[in-house]
PDB file of N, CA and C in Angstrom:
ATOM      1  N   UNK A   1      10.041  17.230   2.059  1.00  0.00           N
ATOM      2  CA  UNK A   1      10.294  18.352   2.930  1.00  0.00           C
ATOM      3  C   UNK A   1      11.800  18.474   3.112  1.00  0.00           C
ATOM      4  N   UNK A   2      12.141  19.678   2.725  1.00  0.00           N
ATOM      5  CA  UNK A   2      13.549  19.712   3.248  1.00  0.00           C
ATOM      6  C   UNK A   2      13.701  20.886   4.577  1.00  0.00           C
ATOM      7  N   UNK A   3      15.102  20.157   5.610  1.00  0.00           N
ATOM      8  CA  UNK A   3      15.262  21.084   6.350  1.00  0.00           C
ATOM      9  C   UNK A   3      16.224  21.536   6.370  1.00  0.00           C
ATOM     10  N   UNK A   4      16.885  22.972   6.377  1.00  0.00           N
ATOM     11  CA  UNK A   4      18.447  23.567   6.539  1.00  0.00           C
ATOM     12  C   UNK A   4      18.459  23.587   7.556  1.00  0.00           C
ATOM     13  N   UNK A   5      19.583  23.401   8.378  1.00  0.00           N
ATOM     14  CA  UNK A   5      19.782  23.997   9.978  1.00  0.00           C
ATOM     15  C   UNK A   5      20.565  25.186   9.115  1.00  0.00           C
ATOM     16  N   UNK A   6      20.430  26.266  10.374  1.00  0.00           N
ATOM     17  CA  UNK A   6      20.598  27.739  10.375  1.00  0.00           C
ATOM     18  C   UNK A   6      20.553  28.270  11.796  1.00  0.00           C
ATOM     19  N   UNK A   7      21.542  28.144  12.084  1.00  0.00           N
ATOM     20  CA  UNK A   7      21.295  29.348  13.330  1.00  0.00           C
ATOM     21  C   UNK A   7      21.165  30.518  13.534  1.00  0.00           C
ATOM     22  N   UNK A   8      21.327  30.875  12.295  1.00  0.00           N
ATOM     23  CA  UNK A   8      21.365  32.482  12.068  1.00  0.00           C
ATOM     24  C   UNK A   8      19.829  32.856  11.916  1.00  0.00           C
ATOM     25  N   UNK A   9      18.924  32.102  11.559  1.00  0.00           N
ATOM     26  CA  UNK A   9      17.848  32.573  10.872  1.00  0.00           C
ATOM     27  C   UNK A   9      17.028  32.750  12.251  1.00  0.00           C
ATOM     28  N   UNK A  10      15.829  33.577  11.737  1.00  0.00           N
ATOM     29  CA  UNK A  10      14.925  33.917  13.137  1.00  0.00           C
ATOM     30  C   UNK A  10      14.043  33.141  13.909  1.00  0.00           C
ATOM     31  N   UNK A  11      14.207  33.186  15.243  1.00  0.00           N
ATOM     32  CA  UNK A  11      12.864  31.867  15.395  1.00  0.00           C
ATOM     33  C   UNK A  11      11.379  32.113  15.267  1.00  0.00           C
ATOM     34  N   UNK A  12      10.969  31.011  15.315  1.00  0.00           N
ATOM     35  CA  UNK A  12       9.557  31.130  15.179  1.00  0.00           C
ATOM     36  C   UNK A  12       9.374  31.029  13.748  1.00  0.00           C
ATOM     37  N   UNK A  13      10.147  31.044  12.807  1.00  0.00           N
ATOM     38  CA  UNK A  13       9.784  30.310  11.360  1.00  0.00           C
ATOM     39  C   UNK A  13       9.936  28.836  11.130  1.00  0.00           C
ATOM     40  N   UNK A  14       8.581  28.284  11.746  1.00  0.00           N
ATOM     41  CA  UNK A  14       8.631  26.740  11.609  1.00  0.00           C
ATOM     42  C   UNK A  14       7.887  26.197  10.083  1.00  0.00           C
ATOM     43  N   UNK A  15       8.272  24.826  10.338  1.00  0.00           N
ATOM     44  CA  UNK A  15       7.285  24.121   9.237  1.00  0.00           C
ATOM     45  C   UNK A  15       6.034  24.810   8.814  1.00  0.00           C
ATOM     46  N   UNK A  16       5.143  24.658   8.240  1.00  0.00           N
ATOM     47  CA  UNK A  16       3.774  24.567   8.346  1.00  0.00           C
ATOM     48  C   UNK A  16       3.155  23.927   7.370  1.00  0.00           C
ATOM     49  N   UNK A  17       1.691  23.942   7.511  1.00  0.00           N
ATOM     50  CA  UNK A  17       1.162  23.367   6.143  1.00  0.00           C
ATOM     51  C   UNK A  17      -0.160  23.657   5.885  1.00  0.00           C
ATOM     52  N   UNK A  18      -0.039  24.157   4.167  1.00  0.00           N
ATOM     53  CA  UNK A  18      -0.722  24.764   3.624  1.00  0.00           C
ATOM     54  C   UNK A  18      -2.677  24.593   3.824  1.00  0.00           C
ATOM     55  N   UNK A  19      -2.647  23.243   3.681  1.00  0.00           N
ATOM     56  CA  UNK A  19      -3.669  22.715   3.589  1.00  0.00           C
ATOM     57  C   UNK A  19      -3.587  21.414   3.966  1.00  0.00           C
ATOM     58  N   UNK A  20      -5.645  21.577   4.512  1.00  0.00           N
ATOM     59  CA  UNK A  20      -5.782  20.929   5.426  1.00  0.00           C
ATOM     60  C   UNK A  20      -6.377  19.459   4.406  1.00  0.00           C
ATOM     61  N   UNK A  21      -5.711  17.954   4.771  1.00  0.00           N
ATOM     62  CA  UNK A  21      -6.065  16.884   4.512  1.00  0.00           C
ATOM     63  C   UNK A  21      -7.191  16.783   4.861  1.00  0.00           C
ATOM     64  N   UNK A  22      -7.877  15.969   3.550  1.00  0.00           N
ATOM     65  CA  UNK A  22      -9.530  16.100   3.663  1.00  0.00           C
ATOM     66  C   UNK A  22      -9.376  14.173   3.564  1.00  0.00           C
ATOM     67  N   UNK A  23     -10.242  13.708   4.526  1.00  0.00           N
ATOM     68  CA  UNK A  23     -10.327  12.108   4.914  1.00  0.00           C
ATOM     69  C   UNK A  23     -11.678  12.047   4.217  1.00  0.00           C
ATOM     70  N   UNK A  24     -11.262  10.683   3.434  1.00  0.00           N
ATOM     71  CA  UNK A  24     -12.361  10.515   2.231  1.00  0.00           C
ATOM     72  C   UNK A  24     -13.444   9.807   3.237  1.00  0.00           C
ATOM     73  N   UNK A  25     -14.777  10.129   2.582  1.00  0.00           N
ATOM     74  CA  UNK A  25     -15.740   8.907   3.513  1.00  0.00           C
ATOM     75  C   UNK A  25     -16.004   8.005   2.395  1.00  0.00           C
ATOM     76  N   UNK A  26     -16.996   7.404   3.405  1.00  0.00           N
ATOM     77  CA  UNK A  26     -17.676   6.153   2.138  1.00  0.00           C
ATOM     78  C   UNK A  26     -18.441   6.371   1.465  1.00  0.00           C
ATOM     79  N   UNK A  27     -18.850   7.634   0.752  1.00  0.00           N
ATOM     80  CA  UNK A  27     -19.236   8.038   0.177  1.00  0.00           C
ATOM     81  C   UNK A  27     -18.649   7.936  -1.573  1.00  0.00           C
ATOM     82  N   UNK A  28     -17.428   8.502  -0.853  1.00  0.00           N
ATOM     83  CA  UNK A  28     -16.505   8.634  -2.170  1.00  0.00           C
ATOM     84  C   UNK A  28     -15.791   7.657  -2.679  1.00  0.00           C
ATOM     85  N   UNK A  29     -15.426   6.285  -2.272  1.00  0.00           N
ATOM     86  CA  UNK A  29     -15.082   5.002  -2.758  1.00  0.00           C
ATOM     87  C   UNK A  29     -15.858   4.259  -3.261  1.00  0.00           C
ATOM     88  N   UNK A  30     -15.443   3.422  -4.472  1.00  0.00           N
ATOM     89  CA  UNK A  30     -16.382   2.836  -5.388  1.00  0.00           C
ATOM     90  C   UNK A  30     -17.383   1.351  -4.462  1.00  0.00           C
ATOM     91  N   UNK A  31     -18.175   1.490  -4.850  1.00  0.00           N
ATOM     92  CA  UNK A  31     -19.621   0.646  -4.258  1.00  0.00           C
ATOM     93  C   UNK A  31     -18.914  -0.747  -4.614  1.00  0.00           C
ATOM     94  N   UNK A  32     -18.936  -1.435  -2.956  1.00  0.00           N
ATOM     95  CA  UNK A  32     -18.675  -2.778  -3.304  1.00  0.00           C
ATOM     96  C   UNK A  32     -19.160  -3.999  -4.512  1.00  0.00           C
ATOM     97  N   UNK A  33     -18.498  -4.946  -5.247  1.00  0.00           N
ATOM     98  CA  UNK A  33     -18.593  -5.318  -6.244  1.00  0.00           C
ATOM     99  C   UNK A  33     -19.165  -7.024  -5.638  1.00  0.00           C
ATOM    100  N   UNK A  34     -20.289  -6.552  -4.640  1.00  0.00           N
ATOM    101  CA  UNK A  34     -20.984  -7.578  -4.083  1.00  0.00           C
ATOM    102  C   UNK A  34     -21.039  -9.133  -5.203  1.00  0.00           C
ATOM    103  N   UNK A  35     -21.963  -8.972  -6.605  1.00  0.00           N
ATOM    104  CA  UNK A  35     -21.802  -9.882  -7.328  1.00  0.00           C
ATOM    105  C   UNK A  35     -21.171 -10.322  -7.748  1.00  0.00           C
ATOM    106  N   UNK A  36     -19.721 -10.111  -8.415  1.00  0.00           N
ATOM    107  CA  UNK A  36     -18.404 -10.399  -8.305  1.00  0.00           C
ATOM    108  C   UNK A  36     -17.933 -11.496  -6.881  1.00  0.00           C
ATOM    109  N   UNK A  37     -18.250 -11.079  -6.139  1.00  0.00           N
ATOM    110  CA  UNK A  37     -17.835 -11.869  -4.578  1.00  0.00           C
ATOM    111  C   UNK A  37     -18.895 -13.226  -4.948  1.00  0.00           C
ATOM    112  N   UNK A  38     -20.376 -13.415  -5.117  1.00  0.00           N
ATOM    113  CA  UNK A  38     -20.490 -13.990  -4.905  1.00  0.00           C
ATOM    114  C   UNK A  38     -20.579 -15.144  -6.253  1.00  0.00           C
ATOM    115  N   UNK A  39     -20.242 -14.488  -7.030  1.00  0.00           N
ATOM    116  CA  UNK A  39     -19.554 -15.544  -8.230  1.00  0.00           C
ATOM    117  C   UNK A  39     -18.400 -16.618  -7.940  1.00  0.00           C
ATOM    118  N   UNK A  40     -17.697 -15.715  -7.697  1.00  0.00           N
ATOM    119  CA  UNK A  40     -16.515 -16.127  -7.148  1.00  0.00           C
ATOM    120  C   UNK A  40     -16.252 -17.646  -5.350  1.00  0.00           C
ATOM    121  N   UNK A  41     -17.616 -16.765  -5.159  1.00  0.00           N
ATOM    122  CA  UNK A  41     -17.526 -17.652  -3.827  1.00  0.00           C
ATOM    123  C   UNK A  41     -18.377 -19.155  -4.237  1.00  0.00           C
ATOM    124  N   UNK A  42     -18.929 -18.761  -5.573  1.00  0.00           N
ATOM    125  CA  UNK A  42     -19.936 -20.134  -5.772  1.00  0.00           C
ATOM    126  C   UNK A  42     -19.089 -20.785  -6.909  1.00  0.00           C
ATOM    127  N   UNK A  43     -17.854 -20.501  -7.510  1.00  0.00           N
ATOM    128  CA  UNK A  43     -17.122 -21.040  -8.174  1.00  0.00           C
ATOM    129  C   UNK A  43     -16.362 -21.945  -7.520  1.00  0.00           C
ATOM    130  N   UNK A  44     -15.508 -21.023  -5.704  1.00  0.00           N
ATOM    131  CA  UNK A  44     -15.050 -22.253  -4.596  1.00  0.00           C
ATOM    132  C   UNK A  44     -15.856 -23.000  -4.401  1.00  0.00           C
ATOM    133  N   UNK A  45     -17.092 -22.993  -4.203  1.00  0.00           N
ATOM    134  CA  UNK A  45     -18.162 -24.257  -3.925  1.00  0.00           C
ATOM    135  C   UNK A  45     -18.030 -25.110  -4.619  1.00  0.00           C
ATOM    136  N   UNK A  46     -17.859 -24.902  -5.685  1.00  0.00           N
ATOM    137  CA  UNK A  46     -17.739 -26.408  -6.618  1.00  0.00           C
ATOM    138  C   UNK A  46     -16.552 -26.682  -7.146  1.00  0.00           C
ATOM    139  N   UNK A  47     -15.193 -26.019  -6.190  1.00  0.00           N
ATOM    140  CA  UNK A  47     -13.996 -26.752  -6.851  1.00  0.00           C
ATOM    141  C   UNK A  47     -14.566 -28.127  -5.808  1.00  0.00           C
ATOM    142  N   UNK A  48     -13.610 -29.191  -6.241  1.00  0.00           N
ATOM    143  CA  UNK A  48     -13.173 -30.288  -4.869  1.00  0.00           C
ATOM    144  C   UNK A  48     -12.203 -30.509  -4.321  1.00  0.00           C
ATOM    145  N   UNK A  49     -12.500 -30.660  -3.076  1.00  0.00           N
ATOM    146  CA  UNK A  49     -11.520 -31.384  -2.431  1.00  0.00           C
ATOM    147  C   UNK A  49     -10.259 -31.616  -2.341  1.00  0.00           C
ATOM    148  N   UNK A  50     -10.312 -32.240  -3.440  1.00  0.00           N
ATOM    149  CA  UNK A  50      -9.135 -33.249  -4.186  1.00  0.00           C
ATOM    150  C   UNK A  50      -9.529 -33.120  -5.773  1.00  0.00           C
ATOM    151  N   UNK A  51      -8.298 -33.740  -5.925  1.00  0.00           N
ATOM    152  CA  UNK A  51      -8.802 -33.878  -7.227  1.00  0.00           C
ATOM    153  C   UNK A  51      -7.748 -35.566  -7.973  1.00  0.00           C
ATOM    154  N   UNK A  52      -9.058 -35.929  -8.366  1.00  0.00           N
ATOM    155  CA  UNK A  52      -9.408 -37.702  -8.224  1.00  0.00           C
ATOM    156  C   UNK A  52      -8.330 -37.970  -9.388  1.00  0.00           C
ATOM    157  N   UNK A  53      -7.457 -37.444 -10.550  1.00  0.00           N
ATOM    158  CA  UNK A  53      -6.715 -37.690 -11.477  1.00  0.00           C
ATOM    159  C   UNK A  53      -5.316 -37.649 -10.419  1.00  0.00           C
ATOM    160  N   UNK A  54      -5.086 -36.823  -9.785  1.00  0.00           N
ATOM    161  CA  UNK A  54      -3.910 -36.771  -8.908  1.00  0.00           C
ATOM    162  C   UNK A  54      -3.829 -37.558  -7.971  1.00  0.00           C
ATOM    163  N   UNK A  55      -4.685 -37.970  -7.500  1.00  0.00           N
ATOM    164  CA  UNK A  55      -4.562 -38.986  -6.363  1.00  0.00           C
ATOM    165  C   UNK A  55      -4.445 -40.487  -7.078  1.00  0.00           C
ATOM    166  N   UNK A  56      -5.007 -40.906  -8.148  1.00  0.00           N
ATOM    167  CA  UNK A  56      -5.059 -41.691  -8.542  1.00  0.00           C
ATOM    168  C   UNK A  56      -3.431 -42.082  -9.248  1.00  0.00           C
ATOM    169  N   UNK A  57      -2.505 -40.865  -9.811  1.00  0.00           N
ATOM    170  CA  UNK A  57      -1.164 -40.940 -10.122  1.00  0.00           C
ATOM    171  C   UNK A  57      -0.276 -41.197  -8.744  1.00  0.00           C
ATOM    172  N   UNK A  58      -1.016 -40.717  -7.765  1.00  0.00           N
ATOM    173  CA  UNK A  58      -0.130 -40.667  -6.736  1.00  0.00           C
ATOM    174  C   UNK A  58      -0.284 -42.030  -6.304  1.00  0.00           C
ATOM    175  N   UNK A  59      -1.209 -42.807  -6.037  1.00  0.00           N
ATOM    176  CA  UNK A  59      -1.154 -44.207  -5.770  1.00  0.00           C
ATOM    177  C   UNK A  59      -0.298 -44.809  -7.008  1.00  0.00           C
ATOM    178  N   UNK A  60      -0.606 -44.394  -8.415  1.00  0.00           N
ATOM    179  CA  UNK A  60       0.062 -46.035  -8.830  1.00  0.00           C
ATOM    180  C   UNK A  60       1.662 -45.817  -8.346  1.00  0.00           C
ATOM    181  N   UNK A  61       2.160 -44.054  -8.094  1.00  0.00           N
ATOM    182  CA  UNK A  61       3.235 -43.999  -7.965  1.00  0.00           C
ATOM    183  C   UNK A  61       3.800 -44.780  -6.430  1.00  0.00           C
ATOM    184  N   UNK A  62       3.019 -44.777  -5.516  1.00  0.00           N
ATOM    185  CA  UNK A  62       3.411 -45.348  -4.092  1.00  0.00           C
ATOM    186  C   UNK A  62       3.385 -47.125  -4.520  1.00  0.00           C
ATOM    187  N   UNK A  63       2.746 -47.540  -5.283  1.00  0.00           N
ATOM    188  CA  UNK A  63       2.548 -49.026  -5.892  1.00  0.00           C
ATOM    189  C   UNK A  63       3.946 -49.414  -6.812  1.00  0.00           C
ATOM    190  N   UNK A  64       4.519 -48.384  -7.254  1.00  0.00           N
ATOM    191  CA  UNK A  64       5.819 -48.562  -8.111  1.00  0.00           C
ATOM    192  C   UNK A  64       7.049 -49.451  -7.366  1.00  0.00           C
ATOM    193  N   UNK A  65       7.470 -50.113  -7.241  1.00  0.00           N
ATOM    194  CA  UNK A  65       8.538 -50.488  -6.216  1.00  0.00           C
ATOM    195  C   UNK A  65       9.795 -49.848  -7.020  1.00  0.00           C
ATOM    196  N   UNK A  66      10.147 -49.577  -8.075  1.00  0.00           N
ATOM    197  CA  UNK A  66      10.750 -48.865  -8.650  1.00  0.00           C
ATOM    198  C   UNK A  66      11.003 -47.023  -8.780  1.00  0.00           C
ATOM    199  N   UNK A  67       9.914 -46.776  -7.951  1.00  0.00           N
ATOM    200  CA  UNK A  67       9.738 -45.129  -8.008  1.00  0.00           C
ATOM    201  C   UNK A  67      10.170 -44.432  -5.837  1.00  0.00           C
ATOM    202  N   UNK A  68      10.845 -43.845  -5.931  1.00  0.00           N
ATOM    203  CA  UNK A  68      12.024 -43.222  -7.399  1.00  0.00           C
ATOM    204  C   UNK A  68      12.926 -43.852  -7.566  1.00  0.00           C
ATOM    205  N   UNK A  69      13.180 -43.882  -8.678  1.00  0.00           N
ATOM    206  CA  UNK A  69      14.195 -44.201  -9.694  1.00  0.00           C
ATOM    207  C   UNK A  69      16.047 -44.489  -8.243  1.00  0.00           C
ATOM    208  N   UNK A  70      16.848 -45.550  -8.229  1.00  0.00           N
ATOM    209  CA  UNK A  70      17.469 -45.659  -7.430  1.00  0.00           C
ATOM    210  C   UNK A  70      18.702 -44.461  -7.901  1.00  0.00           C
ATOM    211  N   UNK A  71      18.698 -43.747  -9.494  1.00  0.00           N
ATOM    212  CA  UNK A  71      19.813 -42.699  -9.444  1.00  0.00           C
ATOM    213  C   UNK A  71      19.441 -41.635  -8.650  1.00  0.00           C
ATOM    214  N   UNK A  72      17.877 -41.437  -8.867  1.00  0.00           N
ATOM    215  CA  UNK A  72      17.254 -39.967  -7.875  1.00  0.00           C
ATOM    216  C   UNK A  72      17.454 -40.315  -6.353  1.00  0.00           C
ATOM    217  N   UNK A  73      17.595 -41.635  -5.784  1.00  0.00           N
ATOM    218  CA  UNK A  73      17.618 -41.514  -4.490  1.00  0.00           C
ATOM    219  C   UNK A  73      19.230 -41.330  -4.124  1.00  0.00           C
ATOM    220  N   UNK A  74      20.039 -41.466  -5.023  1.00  0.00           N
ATOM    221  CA  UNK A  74      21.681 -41.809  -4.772  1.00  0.00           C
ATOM    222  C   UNK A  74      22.006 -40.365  -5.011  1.00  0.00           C
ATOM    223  N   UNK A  75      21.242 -39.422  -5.892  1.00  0.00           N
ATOM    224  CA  UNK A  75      21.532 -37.917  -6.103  1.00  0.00           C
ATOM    225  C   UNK A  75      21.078 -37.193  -4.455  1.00  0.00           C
ATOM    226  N   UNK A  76      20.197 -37.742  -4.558  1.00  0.00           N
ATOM    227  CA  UNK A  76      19.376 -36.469  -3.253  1.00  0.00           C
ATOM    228  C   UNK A  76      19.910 -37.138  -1.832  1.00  0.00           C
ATOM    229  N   UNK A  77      20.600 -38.060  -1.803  1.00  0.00           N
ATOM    230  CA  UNK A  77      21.703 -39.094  -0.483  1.00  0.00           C
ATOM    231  C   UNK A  77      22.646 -38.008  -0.866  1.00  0.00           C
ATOM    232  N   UNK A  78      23.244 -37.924  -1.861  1.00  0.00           N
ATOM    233  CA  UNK A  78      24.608 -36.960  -2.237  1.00  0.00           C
ATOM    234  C   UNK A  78      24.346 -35.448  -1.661  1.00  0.00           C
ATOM    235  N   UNK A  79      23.104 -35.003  -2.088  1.00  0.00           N
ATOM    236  CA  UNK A  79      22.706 -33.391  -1.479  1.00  0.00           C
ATOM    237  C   UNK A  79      22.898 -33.230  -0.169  1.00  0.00           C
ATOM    238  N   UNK A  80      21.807 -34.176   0.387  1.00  0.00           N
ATOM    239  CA  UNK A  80      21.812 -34.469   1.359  1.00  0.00           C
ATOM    240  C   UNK A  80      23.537 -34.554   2.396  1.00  0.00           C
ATOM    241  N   UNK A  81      24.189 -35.374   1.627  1.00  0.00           N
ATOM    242  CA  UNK A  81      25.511 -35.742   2.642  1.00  0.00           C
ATOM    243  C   UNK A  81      26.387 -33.756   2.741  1.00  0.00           C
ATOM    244  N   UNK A  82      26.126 -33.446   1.484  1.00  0.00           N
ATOM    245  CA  UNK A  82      26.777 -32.107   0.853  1.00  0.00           C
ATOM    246  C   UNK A  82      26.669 -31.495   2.173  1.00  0.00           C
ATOM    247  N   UNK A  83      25.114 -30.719   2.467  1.00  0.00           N
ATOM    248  CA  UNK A  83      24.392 -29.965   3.030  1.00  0.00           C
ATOM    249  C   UNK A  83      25.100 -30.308   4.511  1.00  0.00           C
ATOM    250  N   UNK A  84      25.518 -31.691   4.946  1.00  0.00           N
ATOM    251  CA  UNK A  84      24.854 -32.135   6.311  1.00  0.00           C
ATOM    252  C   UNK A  84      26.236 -31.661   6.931  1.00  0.00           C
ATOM    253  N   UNK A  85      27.593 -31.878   5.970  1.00  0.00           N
ATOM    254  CA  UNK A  85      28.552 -31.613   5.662  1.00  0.00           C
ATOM    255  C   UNK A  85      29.183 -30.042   6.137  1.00  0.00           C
ATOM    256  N   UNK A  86      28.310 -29.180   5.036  1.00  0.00           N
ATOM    257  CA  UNK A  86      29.084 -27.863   5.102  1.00  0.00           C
ATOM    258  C   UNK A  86      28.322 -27.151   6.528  1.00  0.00           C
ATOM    259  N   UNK A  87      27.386 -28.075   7.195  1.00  0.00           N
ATOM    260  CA  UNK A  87      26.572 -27.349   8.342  1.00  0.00           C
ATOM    261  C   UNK A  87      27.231 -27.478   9.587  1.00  0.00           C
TER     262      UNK A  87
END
């Protein structure tokens, strides 16, 4: 929509509009895709939980007395000091 200001022009020539917006019902939108949903919802049913390969890396990693690695802890001490630094 564009508007000119004009003072010259006559009043009573406002906006208007042509036609009238028609509000869709539920008629006219496509029919829910019920089976789809419940595929989907019986596929979450049988993820798990957890999942027993990751947890199992994650222990031997807490069992490591070596993990992490003492350069990764001397890098992320360094970030760390950077950050604590410019704050």
């Amino acid at each position: 929509m564009n508007i000119e200001f004009n003072p010259s022009s006559p009043a009573g020539l406002g906006a208007s509009q042509s036609a009238a917006r028609r509000t869709p019902s539920v008629a006219d939108s496509e029919p829910a895709a019920f089976e789809q949903t419940r595929a989907l919802e019986q596929k979450l049913a049988e993820v798990p939980t957890s999942r027993p390969e990751a947890v199992a890396k994650a222990r031997a990693l807490i069992a490591d007395d070596q993990y992490p690695p003492e350069l990764t802890m001397s890098r992320l001490a360094s970030l760390l000091a950077i950050h604590l630094k410019n704050s």
